[in-house]
Protein backbone atom coordinates (compact mmCIF):
# COMPACT_ATOMS: atom_id res chain seq x y z
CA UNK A 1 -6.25 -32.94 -25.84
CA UNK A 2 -9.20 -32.32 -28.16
CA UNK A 3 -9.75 -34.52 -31.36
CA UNK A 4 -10.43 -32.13 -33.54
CA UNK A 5 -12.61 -33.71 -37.09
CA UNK A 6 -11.96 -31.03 -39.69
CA UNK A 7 -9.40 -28.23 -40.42
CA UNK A 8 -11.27 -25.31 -42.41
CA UNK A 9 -8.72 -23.44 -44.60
CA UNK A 10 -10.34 -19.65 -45.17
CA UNK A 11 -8.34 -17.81 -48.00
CA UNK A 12 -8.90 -14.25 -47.49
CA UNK A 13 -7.29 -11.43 -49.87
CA UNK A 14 -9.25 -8.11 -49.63
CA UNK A 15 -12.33 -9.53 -48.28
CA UNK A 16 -13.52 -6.87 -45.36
CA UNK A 17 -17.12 -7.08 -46.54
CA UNK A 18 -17.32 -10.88 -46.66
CA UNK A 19 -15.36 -12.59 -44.07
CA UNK A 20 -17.43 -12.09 -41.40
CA UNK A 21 -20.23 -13.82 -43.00
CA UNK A 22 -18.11 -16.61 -44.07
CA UNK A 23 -16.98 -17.27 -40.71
CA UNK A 24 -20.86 -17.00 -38.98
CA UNK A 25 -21.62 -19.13 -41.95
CA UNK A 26 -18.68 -22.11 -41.00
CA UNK A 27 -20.28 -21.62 -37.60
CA UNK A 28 -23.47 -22.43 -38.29
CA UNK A 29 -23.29 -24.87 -41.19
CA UNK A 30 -19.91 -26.62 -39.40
CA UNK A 31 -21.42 -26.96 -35.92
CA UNK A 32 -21.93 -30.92 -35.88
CA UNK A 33 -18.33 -31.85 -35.75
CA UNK A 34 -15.28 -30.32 -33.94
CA UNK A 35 -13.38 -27.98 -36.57
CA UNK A 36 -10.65 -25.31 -36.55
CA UNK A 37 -10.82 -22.42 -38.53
CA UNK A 38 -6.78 -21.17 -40.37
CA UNK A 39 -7.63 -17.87 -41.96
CA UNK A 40 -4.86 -17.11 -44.52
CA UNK A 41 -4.71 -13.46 -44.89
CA UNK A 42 -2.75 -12.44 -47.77
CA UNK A 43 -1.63 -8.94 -47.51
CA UNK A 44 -4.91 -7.67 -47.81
CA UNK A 45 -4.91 -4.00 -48.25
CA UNK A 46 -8.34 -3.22 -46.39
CA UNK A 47 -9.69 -3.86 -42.90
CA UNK A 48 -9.40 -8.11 -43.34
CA UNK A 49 -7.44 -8.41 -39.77
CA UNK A 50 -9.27 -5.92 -38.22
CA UNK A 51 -12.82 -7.64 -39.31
CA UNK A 52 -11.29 -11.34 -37.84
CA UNK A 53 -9.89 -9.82 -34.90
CA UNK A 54 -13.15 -8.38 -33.72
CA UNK A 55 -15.40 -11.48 -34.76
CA UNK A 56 -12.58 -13.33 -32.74
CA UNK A 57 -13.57 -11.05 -29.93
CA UNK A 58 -16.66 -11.71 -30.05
CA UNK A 59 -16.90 -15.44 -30.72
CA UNK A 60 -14.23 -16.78 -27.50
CA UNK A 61 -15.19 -20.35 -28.12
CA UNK A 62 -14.27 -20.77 -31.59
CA UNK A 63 -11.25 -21.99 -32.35
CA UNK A 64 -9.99 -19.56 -35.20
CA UNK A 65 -6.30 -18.34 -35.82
CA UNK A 66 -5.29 -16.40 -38.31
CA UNK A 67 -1.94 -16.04 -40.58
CA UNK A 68 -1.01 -12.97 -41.95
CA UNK A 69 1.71 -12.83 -44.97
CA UNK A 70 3.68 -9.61 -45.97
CA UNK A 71 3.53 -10.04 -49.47
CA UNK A 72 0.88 -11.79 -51.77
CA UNK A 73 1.67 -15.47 -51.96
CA UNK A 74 -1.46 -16.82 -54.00
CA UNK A 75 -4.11 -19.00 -52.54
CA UNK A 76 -1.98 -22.40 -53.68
CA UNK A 77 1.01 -21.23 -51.60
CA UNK A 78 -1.38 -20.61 -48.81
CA UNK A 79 -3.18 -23.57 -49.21
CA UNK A 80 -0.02 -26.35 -48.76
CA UNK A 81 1.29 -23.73 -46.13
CA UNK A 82 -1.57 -23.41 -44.11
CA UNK A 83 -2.06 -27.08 -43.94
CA UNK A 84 1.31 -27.93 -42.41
CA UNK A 85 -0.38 -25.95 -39.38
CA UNK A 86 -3.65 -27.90 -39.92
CA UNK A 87 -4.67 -30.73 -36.90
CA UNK A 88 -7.75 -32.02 -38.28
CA UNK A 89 -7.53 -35.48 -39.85
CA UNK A 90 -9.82 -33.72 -42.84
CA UNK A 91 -8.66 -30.32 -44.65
CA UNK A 92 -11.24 -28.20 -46.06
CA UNK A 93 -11.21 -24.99 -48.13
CA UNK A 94 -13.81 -22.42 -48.07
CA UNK A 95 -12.88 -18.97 -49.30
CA UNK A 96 -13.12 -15.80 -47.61
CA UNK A 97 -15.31 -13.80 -50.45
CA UNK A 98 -18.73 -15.74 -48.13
CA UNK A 99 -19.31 -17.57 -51.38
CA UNK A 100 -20.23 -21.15 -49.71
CA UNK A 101 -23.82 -20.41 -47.38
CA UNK A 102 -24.04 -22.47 -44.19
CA UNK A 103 -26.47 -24.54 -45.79
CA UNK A 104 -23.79 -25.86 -48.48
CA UNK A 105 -21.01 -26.36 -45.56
CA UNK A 106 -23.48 -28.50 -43.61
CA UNK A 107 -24.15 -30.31 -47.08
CA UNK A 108 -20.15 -31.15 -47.17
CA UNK A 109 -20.03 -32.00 -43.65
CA UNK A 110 -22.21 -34.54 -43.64
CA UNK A 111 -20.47 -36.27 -46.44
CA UNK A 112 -17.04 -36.27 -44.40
CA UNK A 113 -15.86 -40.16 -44.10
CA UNK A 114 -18.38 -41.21 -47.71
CA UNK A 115 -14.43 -41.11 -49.56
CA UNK A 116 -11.10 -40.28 -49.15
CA UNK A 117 -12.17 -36.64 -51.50
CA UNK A 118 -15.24 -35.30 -51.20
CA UNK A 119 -15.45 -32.89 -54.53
CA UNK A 120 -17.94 -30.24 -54.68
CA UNK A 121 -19.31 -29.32 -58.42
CA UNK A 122 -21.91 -26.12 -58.10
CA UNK A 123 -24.06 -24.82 -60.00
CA UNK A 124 -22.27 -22.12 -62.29
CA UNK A 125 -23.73 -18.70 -62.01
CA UNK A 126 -20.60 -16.69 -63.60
CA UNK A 127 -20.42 -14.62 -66.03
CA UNK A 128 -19.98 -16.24 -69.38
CA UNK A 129 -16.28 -15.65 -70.05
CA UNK A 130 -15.14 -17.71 -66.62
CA UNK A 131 -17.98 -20.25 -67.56
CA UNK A 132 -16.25 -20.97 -70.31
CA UNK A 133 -12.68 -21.04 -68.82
CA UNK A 134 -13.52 -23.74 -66.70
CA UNK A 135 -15.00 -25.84 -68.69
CA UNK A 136 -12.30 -25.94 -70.44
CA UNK A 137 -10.07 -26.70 -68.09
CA UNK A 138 -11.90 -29.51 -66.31
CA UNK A 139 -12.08 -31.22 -69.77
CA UNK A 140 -8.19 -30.82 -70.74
CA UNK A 141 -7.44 -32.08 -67.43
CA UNK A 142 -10.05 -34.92 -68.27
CA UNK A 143 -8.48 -35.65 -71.26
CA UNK A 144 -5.10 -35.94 -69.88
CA UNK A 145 -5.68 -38.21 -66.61
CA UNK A 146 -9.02 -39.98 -68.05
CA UNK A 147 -11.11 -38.72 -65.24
CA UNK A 148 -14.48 -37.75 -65.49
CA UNK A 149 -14.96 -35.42 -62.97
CA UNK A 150 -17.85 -32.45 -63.03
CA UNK A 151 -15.28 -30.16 -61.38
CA UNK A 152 -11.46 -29.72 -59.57
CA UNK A 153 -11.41 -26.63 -57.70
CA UNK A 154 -13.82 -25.83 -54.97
CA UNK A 155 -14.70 -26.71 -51.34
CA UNK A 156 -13.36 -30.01 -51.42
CA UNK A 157 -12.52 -32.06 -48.75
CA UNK A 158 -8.86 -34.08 -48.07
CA UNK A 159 -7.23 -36.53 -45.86
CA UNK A 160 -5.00 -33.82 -44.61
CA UNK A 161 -2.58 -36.89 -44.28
CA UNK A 162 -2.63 -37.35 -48.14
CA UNK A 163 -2.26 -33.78 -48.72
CA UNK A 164 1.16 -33.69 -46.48
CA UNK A 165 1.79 -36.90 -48.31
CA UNK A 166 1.24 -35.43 -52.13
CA UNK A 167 4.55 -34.77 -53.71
CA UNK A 168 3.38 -32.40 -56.43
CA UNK A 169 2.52 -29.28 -54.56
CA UNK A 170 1.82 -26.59 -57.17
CA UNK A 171 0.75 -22.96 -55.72
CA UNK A 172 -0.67 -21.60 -58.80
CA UNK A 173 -4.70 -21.32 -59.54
CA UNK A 174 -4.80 -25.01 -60.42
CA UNK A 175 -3.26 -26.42 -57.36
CA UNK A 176 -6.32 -28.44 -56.33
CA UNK A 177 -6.30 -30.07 -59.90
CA UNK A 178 -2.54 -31.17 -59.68
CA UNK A 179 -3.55 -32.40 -56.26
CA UNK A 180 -6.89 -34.40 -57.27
CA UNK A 181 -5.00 -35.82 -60.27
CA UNK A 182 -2.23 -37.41 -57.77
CA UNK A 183 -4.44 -38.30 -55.34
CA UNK A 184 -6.54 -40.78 -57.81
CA UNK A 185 -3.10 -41.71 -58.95
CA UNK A 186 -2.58 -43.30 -55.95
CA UNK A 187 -6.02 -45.34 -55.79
CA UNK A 188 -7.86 -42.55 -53.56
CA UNK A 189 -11.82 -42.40 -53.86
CA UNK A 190 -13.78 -39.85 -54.35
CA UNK A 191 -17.23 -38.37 -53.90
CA UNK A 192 -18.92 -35.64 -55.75
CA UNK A 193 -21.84 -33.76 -54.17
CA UNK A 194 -23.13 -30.85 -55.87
CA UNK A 195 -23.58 -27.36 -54.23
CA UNK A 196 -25.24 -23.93 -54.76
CA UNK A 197 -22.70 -21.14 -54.28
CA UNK A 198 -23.32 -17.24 -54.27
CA UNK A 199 -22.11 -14.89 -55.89
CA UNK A 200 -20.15 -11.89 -54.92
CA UNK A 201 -20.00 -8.20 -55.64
CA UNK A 202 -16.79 -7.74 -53.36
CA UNK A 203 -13.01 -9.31 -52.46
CA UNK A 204 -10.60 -11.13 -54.47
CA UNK A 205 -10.00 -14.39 -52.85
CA UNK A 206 -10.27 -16.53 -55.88
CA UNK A 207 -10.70 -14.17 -58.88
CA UNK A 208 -9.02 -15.36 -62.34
CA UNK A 209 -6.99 -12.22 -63.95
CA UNK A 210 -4.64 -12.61 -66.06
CA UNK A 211 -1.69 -13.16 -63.63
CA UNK A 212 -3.41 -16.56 -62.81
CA UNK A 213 -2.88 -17.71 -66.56
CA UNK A 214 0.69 -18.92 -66.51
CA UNK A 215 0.30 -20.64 -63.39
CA UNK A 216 -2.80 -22.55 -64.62
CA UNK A 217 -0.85 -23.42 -68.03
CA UNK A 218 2.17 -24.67 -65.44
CA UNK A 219 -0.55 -26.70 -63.49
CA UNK A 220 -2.05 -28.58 -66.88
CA UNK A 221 1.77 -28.86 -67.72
CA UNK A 222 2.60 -30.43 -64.63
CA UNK A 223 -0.64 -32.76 -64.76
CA UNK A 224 0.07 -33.92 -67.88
CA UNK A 225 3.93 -35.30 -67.22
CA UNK A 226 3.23 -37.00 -64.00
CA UNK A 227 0.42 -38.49 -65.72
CA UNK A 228 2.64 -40.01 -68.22
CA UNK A 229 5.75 -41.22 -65.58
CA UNK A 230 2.63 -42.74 -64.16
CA UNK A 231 1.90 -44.62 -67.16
CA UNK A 232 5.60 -45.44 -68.02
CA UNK A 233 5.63 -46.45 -64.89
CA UNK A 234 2.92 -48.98 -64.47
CA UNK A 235 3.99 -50.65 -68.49
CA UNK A 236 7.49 -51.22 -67.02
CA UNK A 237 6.63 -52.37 -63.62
């Protein structure tokens, strides 16, 4: 049976101009450990499927599947359900939109085994408005579990056994931050490496609109409470 190291969960939601790239660019910057590829495909409206299946075609050795939902689910839904299909001992996101060059991935890589999270702060080339968004929430969420991490979302890298293990699974646009936040709950380590990311002109794998708002508000919500049973819990022990 093959050991397989890492578990690479690709997010894809319109992204017929990009995926190909990100996948050439998992299979180049990925290539020093044994990996899977789970493409989450989330109703995508354009020629997604059609781009996978033929790099699938051509590429016979990789070891890619795919997972197509009917309806749009979000990429925290697809994140906890994709990993329950995950065999890797580490789970790894990298969106679909060909954001992450293969230089960056073998960056990560290399760090696999340095902690039990490997987070992955970039260098912020957005526009101003989502600049600003951020930072804001990576310093409310600092202020609440008395972190000081450079950054929550991203590329990061899990245990996939703590992530089947992590109780508060939200599936909004701040999943990763409810899921960092338990994780150091429970004594985990971490490691932050800094990467350069590109950006797009195409796909909408991880763009903030304003249907993400509510679910980031619930995630900050959510944060906030189990950071306080956490407390309560530890002064009545």
């Amino acid at each position: 049976m093959e050991i397989i190291t890492l578990s690479i969960f690709v997010p894809c939601f319109n992204e017929e101009n990009n995926i190909v790239k990100t996948l050439n660019d998992i299979k180049e910057g990925a290539q020093q450990i044994d990996y899977e590829v789970l493409v989450a495909d989330d109703a995508s409206k354009d020629k997604t499927v059609e781009m996978f299946e033929k790099f699938k075609r051509d590429n016979p050795n990789e070891n890619i599947k795919i997972f197509c939902n009917k309806n749009n689910k979000g990429i925290g839904y697809n994140f906890w359900e994709t990993s329950r299909k995950a065999s890797g001992k580490y789970y790894m996101t990298i969106t679909g939109d060909a954001a992450l060059p293969s230089s960056e991935i073998k960056k990560i890589v290399n760090c696999i085994g340095k902690a039990d999270i490997i987070l992955t702060p970039f260098t912020d080339k957005r526009e101003v408005f989502r600049k600003i968004v951020s930072k804001l929430f990576v310093f409310i969420i600092n202020l609440i579990t008395l972190n000081k991490l450079k950054y929550y979302n991203g590329a990061n890298v899990y245990l996939l056994e703590d992530i089947k293990f992590c109780k508060n699974r939200g599936s909004g646009f701040g999943y990763q931050a409810e899921l960092v936040a338990f994780l150091l709950r429970q004594g985990k380590t971490y490691f932050e490496i800094e990467i350069d990311v590109t950006l797009i002109s195409s796909g909408t794998s991880q763009s903030l609109n304003p249907r993400n708002i509510p679910s980031v508000i619930i995630s900050i919500i959510s944060i906030f409470f189990n950071q306080i049973l956490h407390f309560l819990k530890k002064i009545f022990k």
